[in-house]
C-alpha atoms as a PDB file:
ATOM      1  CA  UNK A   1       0.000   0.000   0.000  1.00  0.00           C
ATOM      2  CA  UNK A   2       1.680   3.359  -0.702  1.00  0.00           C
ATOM      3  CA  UNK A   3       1.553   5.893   1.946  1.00  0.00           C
ATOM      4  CA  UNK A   4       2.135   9.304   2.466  1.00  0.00           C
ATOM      5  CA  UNK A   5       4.334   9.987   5.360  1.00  0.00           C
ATOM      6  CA  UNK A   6       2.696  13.070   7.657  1.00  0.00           C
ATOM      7  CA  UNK A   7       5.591  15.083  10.299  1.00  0.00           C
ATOM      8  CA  UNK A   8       2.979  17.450  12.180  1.00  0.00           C
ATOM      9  CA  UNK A   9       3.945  18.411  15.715  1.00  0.00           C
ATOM     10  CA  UNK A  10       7.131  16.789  16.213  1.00  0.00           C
ATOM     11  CA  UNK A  11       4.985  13.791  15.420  1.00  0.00           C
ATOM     12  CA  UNK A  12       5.875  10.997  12.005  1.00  0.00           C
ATOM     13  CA  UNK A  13       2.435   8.886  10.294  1.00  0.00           C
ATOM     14  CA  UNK A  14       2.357   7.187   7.634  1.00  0.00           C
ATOM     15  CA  UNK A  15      -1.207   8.002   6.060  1.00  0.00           C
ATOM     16  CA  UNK A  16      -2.488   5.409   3.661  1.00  0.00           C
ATOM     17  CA  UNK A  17      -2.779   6.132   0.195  1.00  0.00           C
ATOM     18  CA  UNK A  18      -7.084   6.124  -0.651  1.00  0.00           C
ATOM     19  CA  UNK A  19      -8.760   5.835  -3.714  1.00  0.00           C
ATOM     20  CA  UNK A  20     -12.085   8.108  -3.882  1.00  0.00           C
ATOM     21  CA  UNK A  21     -12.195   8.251  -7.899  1.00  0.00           C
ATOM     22  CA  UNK A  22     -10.793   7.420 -10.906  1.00  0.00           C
ATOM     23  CA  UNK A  23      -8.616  11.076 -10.755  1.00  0.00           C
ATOM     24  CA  UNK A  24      -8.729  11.518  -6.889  1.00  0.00           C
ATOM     25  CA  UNK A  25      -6.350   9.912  -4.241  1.00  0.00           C
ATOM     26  CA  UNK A  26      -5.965  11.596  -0.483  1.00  0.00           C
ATOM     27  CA  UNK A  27      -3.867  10.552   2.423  1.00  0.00           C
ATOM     28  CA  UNK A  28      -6.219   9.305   5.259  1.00  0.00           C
ATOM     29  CA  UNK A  29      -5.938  11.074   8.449  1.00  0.00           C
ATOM     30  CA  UNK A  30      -7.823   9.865  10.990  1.00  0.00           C
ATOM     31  CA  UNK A  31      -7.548  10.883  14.648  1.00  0.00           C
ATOM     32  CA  UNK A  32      -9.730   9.031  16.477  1.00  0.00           C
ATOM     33  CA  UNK A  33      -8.076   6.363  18.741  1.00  0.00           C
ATOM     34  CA  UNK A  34      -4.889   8.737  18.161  1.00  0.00           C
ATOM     35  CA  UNK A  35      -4.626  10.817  21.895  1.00  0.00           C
ATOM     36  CA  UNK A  36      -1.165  11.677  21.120  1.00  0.00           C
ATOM     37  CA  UNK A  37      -1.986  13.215  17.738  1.00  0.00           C
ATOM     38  CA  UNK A  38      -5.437  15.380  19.343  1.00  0.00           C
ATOM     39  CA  UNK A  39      -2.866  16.035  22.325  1.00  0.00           C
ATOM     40  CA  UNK A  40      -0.196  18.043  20.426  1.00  0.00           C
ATOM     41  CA  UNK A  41      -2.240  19.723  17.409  1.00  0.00           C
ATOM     42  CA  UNK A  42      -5.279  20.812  19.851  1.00  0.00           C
ATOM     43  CA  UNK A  43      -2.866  23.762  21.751  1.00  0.00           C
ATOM     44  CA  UNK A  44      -1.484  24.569  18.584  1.00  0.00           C
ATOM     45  CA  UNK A  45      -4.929  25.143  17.206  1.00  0.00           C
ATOM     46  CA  UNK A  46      -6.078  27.009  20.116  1.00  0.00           C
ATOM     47  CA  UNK A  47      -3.403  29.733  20.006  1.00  0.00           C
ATOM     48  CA  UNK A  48      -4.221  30.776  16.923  1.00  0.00           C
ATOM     49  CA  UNK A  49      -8.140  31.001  17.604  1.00  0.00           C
ATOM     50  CA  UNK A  50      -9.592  34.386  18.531  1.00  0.00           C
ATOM     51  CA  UNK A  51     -12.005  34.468  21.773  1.00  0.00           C
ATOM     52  CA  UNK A  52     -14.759  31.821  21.142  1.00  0.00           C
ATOM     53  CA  UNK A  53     -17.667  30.870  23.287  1.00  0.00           C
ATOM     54  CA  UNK A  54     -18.196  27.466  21.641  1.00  0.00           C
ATOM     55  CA  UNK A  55     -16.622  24.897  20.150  1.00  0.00           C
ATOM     56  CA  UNK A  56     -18.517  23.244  17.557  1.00  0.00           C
ATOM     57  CA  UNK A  57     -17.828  19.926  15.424  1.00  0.00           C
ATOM     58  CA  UNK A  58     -19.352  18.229  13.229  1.00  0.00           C
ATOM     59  CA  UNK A  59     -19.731  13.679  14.432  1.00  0.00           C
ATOM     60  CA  UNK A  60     -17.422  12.008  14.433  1.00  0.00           C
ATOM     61  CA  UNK A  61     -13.839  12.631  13.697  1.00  0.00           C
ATOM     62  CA  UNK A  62     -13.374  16.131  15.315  1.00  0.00           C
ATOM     63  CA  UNK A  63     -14.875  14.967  18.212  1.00  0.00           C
ATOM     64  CA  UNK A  64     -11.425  14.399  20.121  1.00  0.00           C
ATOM     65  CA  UNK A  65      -9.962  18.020  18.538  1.00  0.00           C
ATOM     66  CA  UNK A  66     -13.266  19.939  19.881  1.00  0.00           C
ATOM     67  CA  UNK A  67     -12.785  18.535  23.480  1.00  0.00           C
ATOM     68  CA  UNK A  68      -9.306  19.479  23.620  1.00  0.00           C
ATOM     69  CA  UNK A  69      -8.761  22.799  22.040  1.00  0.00           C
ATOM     70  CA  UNK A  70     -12.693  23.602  24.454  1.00  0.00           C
ATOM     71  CA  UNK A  71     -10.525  22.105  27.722  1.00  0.00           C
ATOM     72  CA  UNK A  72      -7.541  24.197  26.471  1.00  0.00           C
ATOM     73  CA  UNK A  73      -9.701  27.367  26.204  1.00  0.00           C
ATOM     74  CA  UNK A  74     -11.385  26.699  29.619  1.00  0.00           C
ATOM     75  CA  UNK A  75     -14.780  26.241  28.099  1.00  0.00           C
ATOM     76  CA  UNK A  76     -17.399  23.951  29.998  1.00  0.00           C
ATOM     77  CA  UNK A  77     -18.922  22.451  27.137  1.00  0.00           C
ATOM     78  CA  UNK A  78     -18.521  21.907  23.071  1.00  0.00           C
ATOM     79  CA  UNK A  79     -20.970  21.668  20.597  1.00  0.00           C
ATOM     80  CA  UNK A  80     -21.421  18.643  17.990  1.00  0.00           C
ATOM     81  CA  UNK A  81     -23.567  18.999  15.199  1.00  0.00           C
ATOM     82  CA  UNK A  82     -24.792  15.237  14.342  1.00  0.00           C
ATOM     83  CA  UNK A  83     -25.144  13.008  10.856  1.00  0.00           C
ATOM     84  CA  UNK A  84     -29.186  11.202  12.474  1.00  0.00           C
ATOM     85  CA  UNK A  85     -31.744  12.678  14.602  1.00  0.00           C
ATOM     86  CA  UNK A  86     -31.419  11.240  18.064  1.00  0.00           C
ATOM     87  CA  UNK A  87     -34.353  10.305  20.639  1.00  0.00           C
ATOM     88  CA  UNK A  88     -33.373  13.320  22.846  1.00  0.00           C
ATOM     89  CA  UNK A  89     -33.257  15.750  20.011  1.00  0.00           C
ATOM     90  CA  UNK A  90     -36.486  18.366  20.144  1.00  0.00           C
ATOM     91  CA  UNK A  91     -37.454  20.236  16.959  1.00  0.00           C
ATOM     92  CA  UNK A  92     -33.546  20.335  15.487  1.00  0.00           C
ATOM     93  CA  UNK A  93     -31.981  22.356  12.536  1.00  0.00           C
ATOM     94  CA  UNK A  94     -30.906  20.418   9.795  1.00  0.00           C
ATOM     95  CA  UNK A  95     -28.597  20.753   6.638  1.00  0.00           C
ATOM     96  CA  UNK A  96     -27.836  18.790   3.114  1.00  0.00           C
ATOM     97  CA  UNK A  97     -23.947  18.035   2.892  1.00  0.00           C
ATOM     98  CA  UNK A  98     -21.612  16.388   0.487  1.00  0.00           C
ATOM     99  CA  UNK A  99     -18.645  15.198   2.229  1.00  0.00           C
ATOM    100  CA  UNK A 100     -15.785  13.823  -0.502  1.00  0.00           C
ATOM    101  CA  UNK A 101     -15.335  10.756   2.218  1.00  0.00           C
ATOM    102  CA  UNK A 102     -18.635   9.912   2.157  1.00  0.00           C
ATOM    103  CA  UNK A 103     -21.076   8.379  -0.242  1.00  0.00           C
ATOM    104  CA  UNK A 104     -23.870  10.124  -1.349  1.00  0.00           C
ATOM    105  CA  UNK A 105     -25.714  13.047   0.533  1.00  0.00           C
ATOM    106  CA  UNK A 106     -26.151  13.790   4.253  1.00  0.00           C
ATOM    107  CA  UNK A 107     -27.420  15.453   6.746  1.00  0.00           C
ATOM    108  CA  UNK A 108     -26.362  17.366   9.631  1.00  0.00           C
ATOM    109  CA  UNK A 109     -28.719  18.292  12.390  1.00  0.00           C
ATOM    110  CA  UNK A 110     -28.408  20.450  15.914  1.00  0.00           C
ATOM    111  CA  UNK A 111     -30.517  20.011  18.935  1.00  0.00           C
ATOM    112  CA  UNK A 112     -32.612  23.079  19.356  1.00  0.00           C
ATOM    113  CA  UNK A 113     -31.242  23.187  23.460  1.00  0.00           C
ATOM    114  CA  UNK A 114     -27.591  23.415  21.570  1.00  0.00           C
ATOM    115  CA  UNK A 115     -29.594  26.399  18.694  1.00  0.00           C
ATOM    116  CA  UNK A 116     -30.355  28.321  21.660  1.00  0.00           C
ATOM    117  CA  UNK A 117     -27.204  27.531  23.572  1.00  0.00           C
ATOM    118  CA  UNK A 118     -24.928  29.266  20.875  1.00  0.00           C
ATOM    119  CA  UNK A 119     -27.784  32.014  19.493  1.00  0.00           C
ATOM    120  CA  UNK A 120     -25.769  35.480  19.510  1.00  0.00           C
ATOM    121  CA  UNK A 121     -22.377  33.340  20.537  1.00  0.00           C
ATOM    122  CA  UNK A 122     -18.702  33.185  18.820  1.00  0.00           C
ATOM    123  CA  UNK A 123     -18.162  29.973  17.798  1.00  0.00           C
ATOM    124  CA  UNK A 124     -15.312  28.219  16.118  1.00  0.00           C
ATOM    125  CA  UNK A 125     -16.216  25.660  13.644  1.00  0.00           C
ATOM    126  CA  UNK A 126     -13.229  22.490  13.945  1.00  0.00           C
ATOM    127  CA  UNK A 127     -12.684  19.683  12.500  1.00  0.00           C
ATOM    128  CA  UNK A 128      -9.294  17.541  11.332  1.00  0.00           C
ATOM    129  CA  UNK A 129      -9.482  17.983   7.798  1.00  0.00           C
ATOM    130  CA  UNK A 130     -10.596  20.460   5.232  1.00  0.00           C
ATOM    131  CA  UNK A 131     -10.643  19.390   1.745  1.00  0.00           C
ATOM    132  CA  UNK A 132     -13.180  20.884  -0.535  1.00  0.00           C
ATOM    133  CA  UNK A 133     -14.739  22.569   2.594  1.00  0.00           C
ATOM    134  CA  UNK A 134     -18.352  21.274   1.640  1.00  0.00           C
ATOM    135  CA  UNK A 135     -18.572  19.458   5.230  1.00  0.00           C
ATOM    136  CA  UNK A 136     -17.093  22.975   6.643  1.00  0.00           C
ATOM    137  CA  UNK A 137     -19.613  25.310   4.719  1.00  0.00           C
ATOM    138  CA  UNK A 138     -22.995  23.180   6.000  1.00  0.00           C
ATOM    139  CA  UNK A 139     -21.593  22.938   9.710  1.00  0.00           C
ATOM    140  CA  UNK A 140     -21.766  27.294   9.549  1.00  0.00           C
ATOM    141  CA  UNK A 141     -24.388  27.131   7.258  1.00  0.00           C
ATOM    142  CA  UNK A 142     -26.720  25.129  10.185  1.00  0.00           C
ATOM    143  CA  UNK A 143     -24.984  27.341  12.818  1.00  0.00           C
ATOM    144  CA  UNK A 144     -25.722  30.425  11.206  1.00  0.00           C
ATOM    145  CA  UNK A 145     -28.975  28.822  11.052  1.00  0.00           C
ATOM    146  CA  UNK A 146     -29.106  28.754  14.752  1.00  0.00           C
ATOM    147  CA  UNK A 147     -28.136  32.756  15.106  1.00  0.00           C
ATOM    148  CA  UNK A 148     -24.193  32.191  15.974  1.00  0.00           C
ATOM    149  CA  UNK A 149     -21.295  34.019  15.079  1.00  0.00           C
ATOM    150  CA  UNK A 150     -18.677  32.326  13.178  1.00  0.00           C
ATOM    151  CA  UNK A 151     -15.289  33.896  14.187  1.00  0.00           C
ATOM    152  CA  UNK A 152     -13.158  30.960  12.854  1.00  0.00           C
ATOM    153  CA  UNK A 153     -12.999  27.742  10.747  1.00  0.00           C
ATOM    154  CA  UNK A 154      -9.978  25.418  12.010  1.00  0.00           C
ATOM    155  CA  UNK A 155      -8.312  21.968  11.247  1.00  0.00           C
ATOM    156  CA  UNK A 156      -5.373  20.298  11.505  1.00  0.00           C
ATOM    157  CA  UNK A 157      -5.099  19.330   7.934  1.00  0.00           C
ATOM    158  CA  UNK A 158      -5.693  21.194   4.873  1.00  0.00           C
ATOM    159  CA  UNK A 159      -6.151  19.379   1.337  1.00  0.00           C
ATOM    160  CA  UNK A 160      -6.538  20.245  -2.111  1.00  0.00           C
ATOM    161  CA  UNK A 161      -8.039  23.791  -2.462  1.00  0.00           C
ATOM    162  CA  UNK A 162      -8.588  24.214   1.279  1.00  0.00           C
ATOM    163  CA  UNK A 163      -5.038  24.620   1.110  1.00  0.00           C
ATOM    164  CA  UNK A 164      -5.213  28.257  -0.278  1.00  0.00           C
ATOM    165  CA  UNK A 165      -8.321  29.659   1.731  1.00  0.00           C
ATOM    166  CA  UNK A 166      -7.767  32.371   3.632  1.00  0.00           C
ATOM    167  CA  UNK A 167     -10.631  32.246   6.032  1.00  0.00           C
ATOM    168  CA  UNK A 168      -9.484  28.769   7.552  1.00  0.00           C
ATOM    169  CA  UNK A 169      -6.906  28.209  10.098  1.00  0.00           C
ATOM    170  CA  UNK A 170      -4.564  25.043   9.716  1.00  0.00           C
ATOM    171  CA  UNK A 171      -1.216  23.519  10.768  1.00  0.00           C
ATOM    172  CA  UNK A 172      -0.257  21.629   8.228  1.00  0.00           C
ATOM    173  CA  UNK A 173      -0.884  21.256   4.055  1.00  0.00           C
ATOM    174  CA  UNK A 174      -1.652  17.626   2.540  1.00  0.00           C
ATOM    175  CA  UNK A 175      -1.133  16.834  -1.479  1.00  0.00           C
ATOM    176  CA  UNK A 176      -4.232  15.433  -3.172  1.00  0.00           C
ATOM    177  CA  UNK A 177      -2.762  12.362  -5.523  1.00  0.00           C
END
């Protein structure tokens, strides 16, 4: 399998070499199960974040970063905005998105107790990798939805076009193949 080999934070992966199309190939980063990893981006992250009042990620892989870089900034709680409707969810907000890791459309959908938890707040939308920001621009798009103020889009990985944006922060560039 060929591999791309990642050196972020003083930390070496090798990130396996996927298939998504005929013309696209990306290195898969994945951080869950990877403490170490979350441990040493999530500070790095936070630094360079202006003042927030929320966390928010989209389930499941930014999970880990939006605890950390919230227990970093001394924040009681983080928001995640999730992919199915669950039991305890009353009258939620819901988005389309096209993710390029995921097959076919989705959905993303916030609890109307987290709406009215971040109406009129700063948040910081996180996640560990941007590629063509689709995933990114429905996660503001339902929290704009909700009435919050987006003061910054972060990850620890930008790919492809994400690369060049200007309104996302990021640590580290990946190739697309």
């Amino acid at each position: 399998m060929k591999t791309y080999t990642l050196n972020i934070a003083g930390l070496k992966r090798e990130l396996p070499i996927i298939k998504l199309s005929y013309d696209l190939s990306i290195a898969s980063f994945v951080i869950l199960g990877d403490t170490e990893i979350v441990r040493k981006t999530a500070p790095m992250i936070a630094k360079k974040l202006p003042d927030v009042d929320f966390i928010i990620t989209a389930e499941a892989k930014g999970i880990p970063l939006a605890y950390e870089i919230s227990r970093i900034l001394n924040l009681n709680e983080y928001i995640v905005a999730r992919k199915s409707i669950k039991a305890y969810m009353e009258a939620p907000i819901e988005v389309d998105v096209d993710s390029i890791t995921t097959n076919g459309s989705q959905k993303l959908y916030l609890n109307s107790i987290d709406a009215q938890k971040i109406k009129g707040k700063r948040v910081a939308l996180v996640d560990d990798v941007i590629s063509t920001g689709q995933s990114l621009k429905a996660l503001e798009t339902l929290v704009k939805k909700a009435g919050a103020n987006v003061v910054a889009k972060a990850a620890i990985l930008a790919e492809g076009e994400a690369k060049d944006r200007k309104d996302i922060i990021f640590l580290e560039a990946l190739p697309i193949f």
